[in-house]
C-alpha atoms as a PDB file:
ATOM      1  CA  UNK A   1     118.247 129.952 107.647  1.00  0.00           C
ATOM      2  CA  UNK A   2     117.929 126.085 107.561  1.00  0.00           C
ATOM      3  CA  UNK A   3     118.221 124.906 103.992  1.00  0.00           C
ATOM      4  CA  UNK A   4     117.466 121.014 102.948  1.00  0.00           C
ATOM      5  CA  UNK A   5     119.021 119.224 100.104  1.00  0.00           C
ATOM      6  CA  UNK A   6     117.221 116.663  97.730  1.00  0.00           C
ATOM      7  CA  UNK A   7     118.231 114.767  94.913  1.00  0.00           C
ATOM      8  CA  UNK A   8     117.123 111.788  92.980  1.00  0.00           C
ATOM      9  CA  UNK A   9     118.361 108.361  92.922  1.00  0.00           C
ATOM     10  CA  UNK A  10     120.119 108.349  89.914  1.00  0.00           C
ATOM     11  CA  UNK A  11     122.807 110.419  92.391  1.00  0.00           C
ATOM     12  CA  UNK A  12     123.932 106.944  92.948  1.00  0.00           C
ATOM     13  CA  UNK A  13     124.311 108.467  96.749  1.00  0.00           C
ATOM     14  CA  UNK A  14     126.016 105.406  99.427  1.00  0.00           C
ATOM     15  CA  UNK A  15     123.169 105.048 102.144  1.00  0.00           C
ATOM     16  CA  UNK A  16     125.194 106.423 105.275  1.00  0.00           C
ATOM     17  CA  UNK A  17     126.488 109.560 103.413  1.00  0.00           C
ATOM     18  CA  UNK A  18     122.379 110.000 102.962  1.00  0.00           C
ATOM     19  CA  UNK A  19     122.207 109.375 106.669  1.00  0.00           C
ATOM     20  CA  UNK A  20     124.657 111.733 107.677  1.00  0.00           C
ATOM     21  CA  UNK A  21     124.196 114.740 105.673  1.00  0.00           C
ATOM     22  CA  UNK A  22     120.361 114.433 105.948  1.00  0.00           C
ATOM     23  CA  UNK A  23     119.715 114.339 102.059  1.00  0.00           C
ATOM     24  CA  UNK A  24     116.254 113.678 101.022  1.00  0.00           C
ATOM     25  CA  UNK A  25     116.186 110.836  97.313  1.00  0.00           C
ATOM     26  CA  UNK A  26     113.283 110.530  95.510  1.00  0.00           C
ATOM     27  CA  UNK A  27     113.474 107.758  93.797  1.00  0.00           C
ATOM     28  CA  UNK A  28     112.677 107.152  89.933  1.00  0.00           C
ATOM     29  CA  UNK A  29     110.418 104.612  89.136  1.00  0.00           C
ATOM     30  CA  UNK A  30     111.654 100.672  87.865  1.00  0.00           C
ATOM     31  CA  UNK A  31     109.119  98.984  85.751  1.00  0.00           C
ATOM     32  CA  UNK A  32     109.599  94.759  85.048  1.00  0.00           C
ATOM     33  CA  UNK A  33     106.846  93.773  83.058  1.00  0.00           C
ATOM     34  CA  UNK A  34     103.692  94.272  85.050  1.00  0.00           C
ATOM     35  CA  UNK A  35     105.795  95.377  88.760  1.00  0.00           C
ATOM     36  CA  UNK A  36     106.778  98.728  89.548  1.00  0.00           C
ATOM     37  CA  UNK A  37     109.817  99.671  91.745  1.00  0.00           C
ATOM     38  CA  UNK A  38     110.495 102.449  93.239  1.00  0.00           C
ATOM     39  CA  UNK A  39     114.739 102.559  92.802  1.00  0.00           C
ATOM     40  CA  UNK A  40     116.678 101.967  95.726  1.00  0.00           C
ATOM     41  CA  UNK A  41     112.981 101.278  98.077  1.00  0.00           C
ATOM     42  CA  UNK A  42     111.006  98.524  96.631  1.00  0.00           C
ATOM     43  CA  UNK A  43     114.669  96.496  94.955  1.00  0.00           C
ATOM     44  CA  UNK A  44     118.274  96.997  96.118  1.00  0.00           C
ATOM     45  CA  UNK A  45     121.233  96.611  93.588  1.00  0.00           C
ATOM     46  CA  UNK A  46     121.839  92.712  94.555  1.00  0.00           C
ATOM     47  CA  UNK A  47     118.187  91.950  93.958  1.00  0.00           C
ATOM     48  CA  UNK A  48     118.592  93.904  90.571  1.00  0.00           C
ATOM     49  CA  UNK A  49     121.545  92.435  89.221  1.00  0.00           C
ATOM     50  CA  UNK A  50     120.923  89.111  90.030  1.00  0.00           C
ATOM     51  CA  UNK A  51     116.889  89.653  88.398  1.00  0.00           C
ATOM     52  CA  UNK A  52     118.907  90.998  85.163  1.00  0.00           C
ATOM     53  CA  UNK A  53     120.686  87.774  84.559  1.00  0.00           C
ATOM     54  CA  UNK A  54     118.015  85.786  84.681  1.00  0.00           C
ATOM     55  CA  UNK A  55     115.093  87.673  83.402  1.00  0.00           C
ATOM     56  CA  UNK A  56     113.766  87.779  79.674  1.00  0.00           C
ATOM     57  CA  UNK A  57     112.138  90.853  79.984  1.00  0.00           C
ATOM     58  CA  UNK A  58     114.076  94.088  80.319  1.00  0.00           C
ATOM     59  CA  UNK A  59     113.031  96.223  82.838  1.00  0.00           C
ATOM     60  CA  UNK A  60     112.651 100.157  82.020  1.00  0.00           C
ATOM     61  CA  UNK A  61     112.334 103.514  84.182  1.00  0.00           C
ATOM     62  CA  UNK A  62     109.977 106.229  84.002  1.00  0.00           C
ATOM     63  CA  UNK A  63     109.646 109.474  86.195  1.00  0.00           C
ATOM     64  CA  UNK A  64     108.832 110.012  89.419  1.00  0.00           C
ATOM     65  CA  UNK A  65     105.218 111.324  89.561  1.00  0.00           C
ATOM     66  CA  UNK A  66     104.992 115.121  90.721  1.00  0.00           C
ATOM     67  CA  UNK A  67     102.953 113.734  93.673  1.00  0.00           C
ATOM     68  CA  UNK A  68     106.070 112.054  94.803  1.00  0.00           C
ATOM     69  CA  UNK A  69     108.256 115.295  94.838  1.00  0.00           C
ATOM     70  CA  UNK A  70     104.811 117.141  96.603  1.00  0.00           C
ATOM     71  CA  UNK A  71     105.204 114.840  99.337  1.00  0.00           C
ATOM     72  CA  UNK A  72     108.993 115.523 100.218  1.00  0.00           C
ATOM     73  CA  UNK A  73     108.846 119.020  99.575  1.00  0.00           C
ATOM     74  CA  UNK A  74     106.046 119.351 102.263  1.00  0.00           C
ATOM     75  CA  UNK A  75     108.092 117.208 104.416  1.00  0.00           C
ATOM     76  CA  UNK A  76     111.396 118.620 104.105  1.00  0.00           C
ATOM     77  CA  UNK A  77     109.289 122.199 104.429  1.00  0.00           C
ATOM     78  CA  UNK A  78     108.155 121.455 108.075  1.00  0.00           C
ATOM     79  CA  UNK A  79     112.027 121.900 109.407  1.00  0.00           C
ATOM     80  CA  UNK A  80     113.469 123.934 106.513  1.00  0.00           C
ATOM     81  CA  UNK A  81     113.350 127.300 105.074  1.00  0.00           C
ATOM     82  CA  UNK A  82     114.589 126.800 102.308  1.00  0.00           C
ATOM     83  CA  UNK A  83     115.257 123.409  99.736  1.00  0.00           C
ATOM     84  CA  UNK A  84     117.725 123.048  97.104  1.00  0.00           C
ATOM     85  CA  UNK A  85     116.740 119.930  94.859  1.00  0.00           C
ATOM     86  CA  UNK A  86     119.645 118.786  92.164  1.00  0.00           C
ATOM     87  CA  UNK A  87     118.590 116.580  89.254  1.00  0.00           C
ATOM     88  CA  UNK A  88     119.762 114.127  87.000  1.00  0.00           C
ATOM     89  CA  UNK A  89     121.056 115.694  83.657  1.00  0.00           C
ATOM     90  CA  UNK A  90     117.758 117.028  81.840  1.00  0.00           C
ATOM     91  CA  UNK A  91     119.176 116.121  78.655  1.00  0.00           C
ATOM     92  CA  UNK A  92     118.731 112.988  79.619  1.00  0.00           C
ATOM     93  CA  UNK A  93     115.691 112.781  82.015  1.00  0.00           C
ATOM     94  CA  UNK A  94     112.496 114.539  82.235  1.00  0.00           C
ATOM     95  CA  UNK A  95     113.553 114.727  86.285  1.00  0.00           C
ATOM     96  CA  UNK A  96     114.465 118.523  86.645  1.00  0.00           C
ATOM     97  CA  UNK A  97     110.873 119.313  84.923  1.00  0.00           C
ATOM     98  CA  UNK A  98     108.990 117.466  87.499  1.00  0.00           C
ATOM     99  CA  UNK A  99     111.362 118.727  90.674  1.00  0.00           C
ATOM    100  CA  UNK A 100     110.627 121.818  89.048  1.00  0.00           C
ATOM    101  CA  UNK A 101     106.684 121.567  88.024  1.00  0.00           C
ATOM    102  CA  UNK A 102     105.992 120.193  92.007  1.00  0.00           C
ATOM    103  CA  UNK A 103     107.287 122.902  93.656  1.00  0.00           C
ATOM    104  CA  UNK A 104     104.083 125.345  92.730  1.00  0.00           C
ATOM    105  CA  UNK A 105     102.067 122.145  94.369  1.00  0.00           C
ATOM    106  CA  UNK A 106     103.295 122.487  98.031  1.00  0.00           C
ATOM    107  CA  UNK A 107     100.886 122.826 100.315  1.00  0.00           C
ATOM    108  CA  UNK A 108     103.982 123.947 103.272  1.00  0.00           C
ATOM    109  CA  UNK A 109     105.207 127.082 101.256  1.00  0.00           C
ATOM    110  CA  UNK A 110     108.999 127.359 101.421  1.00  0.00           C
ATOM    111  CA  UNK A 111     111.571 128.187  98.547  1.00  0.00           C
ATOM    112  CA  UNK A 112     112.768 125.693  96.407  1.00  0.00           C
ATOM    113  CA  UNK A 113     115.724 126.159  94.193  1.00  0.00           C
ATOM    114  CA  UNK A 114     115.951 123.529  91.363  1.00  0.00           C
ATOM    115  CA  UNK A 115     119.287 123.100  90.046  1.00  0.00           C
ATOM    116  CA  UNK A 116     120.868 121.060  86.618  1.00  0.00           C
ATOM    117  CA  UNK A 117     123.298 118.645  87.925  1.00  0.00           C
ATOM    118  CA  UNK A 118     124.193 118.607  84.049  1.00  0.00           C
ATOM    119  CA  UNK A 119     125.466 115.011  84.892  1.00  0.00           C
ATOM    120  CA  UNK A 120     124.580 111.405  86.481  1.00  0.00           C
ATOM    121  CA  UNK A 121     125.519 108.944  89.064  1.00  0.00           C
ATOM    122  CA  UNK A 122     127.884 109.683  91.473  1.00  0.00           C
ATOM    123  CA  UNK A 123     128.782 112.889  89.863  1.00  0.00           C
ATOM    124  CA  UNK A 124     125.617 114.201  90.385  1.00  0.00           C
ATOM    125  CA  UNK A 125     125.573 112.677  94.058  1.00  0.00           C
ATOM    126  CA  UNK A 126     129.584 114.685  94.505  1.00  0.00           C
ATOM    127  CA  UNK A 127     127.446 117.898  93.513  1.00  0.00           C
ATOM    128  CA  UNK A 128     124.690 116.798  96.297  1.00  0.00           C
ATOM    129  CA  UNK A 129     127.323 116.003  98.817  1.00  0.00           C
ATOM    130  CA  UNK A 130     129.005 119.662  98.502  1.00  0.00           C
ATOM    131  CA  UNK A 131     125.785 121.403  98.583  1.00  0.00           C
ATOM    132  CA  UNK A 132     124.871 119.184 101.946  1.00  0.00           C
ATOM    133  CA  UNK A 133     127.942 120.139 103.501  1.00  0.00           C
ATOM    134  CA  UNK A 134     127.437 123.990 102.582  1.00  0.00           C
ATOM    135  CA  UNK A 135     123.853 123.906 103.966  1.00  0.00           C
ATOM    136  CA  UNK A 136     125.005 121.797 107.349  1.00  0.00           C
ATOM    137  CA  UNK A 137     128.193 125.204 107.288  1.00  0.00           C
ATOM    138  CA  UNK A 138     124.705 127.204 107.260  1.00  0.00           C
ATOM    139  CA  UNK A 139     124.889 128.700 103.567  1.00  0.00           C
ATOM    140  CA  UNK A 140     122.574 130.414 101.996  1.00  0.00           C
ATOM    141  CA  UNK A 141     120.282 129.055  98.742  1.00  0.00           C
ATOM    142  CA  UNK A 142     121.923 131.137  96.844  1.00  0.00           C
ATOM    143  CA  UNK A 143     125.309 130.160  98.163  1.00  0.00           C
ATOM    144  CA  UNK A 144     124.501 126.922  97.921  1.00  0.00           C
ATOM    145  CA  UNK A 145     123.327 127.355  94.275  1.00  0.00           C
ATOM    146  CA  UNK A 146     126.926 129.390  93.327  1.00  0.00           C
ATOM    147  CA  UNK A 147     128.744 126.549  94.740  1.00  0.00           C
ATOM    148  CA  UNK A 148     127.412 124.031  93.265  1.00  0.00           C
ATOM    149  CA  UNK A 149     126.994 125.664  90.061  1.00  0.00           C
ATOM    150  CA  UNK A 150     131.505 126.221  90.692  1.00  0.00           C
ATOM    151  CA  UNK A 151     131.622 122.788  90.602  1.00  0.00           C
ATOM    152  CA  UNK A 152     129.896 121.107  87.771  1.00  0.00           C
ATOM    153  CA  UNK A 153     132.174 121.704  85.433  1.00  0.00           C
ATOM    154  CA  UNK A 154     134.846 119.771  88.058  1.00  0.00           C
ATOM    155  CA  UNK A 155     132.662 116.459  88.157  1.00  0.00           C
ATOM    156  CA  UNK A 156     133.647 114.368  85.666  1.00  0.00           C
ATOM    157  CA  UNK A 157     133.549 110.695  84.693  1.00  0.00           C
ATOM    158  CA  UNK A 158     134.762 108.026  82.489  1.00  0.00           C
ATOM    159  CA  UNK A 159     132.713 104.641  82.170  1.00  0.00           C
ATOM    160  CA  UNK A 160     133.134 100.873  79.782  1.00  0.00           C
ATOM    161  CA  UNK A 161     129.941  98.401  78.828  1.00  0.00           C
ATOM    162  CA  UNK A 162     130.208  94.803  77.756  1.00  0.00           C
ATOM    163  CA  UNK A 163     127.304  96.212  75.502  1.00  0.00           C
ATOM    164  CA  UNK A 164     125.808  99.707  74.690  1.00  0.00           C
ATOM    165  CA  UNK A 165     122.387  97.780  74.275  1.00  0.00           C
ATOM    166  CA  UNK A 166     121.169  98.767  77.351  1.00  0.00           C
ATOM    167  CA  UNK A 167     121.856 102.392  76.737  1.00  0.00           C
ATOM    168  CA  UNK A 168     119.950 101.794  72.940  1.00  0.00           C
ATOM    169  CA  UNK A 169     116.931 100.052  74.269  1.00  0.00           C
ATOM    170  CA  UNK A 170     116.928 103.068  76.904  1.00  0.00           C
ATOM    171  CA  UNK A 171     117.112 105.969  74.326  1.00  0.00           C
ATOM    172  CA  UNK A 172     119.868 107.072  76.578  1.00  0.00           C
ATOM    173  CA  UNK A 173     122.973 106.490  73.936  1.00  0.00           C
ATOM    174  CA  UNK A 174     123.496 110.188  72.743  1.00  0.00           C
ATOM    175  CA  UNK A 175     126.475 110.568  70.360  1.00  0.00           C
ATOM    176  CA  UNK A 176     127.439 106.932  71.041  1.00  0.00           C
ATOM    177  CA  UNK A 177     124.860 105.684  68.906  1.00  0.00           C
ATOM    178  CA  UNK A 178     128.157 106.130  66.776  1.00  0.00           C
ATOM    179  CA  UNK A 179     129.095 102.930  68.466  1.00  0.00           C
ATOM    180  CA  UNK A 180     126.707 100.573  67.118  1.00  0.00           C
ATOM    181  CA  UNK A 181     127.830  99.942  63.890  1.00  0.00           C
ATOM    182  CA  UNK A 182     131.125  98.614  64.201  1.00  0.00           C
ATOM    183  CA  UNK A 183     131.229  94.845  63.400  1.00  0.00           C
ATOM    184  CA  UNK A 184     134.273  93.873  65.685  1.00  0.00           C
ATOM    185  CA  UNK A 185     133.841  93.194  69.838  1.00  0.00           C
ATOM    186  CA  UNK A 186     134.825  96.180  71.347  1.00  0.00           C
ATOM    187  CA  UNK A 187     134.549  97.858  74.890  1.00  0.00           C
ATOM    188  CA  UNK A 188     133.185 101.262  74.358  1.00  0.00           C
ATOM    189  CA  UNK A 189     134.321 103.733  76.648  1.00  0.00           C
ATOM    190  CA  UNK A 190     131.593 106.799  77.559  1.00  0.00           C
ATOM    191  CA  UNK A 191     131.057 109.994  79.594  1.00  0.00           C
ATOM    192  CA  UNK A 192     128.543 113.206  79.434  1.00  0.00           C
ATOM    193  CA  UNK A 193     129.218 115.980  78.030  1.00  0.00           C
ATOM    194  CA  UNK A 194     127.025 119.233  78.621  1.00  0.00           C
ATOM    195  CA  UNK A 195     124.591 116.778  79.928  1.00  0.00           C
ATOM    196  CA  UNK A 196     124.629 114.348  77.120  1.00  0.00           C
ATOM    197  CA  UNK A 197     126.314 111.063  76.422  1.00  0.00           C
ATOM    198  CA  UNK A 198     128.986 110.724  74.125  1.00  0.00           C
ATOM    199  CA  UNK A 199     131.998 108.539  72.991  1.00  0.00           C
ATOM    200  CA  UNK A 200     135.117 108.669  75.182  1.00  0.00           C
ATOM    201  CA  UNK A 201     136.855 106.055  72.691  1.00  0.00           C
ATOM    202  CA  UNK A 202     137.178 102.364  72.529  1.00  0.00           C
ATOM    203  CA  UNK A 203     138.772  99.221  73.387  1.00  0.00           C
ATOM    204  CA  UNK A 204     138.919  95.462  72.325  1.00  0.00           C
ATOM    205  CA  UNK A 205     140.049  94.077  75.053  1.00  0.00           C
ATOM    206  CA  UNK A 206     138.088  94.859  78.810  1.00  0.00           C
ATOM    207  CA  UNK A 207     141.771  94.985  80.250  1.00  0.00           C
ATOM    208  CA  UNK A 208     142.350  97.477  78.054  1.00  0.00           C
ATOM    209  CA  UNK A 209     139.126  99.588  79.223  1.00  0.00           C
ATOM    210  CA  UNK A 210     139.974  99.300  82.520  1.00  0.00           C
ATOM    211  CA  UNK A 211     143.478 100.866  82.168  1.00  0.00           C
ATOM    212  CA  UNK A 212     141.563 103.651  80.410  1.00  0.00           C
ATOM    213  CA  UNK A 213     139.515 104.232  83.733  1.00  0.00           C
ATOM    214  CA  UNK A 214     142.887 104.516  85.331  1.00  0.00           C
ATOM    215  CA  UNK A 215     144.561 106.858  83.087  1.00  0.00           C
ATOM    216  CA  UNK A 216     141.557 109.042  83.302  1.00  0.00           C
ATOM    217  CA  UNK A 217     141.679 109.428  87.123  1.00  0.00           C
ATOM    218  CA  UNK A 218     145.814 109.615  86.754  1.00  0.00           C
ATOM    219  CA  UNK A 219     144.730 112.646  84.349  1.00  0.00           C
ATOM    220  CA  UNK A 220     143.819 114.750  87.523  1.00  0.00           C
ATOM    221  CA  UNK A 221     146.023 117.395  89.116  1.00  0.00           C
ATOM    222  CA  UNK A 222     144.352 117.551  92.098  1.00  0.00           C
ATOM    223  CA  UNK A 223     141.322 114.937  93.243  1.00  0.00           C
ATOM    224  CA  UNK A 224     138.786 116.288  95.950  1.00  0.00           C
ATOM    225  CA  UNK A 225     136.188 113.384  95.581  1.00  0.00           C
ATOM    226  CA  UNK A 226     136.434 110.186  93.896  1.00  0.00           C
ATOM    227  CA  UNK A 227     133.679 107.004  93.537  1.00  0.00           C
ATOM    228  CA  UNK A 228     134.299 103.611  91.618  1.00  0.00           C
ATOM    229  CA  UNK A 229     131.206 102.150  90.439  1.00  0.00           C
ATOM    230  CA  UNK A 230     130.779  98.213  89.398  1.00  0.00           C
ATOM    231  CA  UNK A 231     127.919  96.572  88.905  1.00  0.00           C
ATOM    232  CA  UNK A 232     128.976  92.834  88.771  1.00  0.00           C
ATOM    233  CA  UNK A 233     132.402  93.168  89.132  1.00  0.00           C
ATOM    234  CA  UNK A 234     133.872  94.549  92.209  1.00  0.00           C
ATOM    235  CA  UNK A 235     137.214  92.310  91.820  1.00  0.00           C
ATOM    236  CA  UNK A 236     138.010  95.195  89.083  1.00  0.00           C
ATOM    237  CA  UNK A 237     137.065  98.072  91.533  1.00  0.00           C
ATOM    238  CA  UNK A 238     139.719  96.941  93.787  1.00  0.00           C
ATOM    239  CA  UNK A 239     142.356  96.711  90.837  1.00  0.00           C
ATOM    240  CA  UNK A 240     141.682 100.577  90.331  1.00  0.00           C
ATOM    241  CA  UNK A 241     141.849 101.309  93.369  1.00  0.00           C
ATOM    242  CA  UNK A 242     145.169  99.420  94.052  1.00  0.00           C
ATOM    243  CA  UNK A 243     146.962 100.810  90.234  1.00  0.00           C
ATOM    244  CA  UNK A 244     145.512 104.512  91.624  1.00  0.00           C
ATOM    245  CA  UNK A 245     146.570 104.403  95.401  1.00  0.00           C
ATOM    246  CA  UNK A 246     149.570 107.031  94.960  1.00  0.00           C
ATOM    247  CA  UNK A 247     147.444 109.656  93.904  1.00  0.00           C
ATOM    248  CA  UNK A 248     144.340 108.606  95.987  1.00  0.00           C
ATOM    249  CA  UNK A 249     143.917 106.547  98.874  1.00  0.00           C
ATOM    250  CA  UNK A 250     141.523 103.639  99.037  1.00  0.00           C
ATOM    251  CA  UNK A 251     140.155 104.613 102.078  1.00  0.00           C
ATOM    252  CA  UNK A 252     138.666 107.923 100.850  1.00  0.00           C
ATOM    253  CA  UNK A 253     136.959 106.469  97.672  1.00  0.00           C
ATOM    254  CA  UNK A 254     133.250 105.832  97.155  1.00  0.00           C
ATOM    255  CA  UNK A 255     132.589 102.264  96.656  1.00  0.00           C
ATOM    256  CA  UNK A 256     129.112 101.149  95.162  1.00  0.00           C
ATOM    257  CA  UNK A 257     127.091  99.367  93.193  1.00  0.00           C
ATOM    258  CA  UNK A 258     124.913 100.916  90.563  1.00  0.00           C
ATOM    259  CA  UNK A 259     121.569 101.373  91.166  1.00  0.00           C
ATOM    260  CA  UNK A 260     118.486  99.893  89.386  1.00  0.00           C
ATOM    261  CA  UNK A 261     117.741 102.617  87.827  1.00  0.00           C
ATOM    262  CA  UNK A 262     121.416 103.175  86.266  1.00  0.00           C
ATOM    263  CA  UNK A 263     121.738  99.399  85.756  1.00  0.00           C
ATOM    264  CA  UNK A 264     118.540  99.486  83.912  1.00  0.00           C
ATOM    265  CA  UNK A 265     120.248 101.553  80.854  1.00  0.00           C
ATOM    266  CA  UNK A 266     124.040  99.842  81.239  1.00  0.00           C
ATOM    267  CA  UNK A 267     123.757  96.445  82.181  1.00  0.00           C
ATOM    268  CA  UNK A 268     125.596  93.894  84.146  1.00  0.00           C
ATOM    269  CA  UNK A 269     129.342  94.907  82.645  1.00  0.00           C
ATOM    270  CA  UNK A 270     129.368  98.184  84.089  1.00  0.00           C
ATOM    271  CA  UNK A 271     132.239 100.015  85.726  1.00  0.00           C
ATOM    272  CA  UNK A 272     132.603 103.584  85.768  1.00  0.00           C
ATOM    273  CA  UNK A 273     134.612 105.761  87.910  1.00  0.00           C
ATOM    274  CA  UNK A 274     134.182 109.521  88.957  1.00  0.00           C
ATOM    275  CA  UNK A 275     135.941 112.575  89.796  1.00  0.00           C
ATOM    276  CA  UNK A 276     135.549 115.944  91.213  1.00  0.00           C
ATOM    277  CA  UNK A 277     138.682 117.091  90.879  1.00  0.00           C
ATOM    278  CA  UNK A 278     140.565 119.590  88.854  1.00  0.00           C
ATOM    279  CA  UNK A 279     143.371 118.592  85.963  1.00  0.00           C
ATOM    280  CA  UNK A 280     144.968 121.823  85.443  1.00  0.00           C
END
């Protein structure tokens, strides 16, 4: 049975692995002031980052339409028998509806399994890559589904801001709305739990944050997959991966930048880095 996996771009997903493991994104929608983006398509993360600075408007996301999803589904349903889709957290998007929703709309009639990723960014795109790699093996849906399903609860990350305003003017700041009332300039440290954002601690100094980041990858027992994230600052992605290169080597990490869409709700100070791993 040929299965097909699809994801959206808040997967955070490097463009060759795409390539390679013939993953299908749908992107989510950008909108800055009267132009629409779709993330990842119409803007890449250079463009994005170097608009932010500048521009006096913030930009803001909305969902992909279910026509969108229609359209790969058919697609994907021309060479496949079967598609897994895995979505952004839906405790904090409206994404897993829609993937969800579209699939009654096909017009090519395959089965579509819809799964939680529970998470975001690169964590989500670890749970993509293993359920690419288990369909390419020639899995089953619901083998696919077990497996990733195994490994949510091993995808895990731990992320700083220069600001959490980003995340505020989103309505994406969960539990760290907790955050916002302190009077003294601090580095907030964040990650999701059960699908939801919440305080990992916090820092007042952005050296400090960053040795946070590398305690919490130290923290693992065993690492299977691990990404580093900056948006503007990739001089600090290579100081992880230097103080981290004993228990992981450089050559085997994910490097990106964020993409609009993920930029759009943590600004330019953003460095986060992921695990799929297991402590114990």
């Amino acid at each position: 049975m040929a299965v097909k996996i699809l994801t959206d771009s808040v997967a955070d997903l490097p463009p060759d692995i795409v390539k390679e493991l013939d993953i299908t994104v749908v992107p989510i929608i950008l909108r800055w002031g009267e132009e629409i983006f779709r993330d990842g398509v119409d803007i890449t993360a250079e463009q994005f980052y170097e608009r932010l600075r500048r521009s006096k408007i913030p930009p803001t996301t909305s969902l992909p339409s279910p026509g969108m999803f229609v359209e790969a589904y058919d697609k994907m349903a021309d060479s496949a028998d079967a598609i897994v889709a895995i979505t952004v957290s839906s405790r904090m998007s409206g994404t897993y509806e829609v993937a969800v929703s579209s699939s009654r709309l096909m017009q090519n009639k395959c089965r579509v399994e819809v799964i939680d990723s529970e998470t975001a960014t690169m964590c989500q795109g670890f749970l993509v890559i293993k359920a690419a790699r288990a369909a390419r093996a020639g899995k089953s849906p619901d083998e696919i589904n077990e497996i990733v399903r195994a490994n949510i609860p091993r995808a895990d990350f731990l992320c700083t801001f220069d600001t959490l305003e980003y995340l505020k003017r989103g309505g994406r700041i969960g539990k760290a709305q907790a955050f916002l009332g302190s009077l003294l300039k601090i580095n907030p440290l964040i990650n999701l739990r059960e699908g939801v954002v919440e305080p990992a601690g916090r820092t007042h100094s952005r050296s400090r944050a960053i040795d946070r980041l590398v305690d919490f990858v130290l923290s693992y027992r065993h690492i299977e997959e691990l990404a580093i994230l900056s948006a503007t600052t990739p001089h600090e992605s290579e100081i992880i991966a230097e103080r981290i290169s004993q228990a992981f080597p450089r050559e085997r990490i994910y490097f990106s930048r964020p993409t609009p869409v993920i930029g759009t709700h943590t600004g330019p100070g953003f460095i986060l880095v992921g695990v799929l791993g297991d402590r114990d």
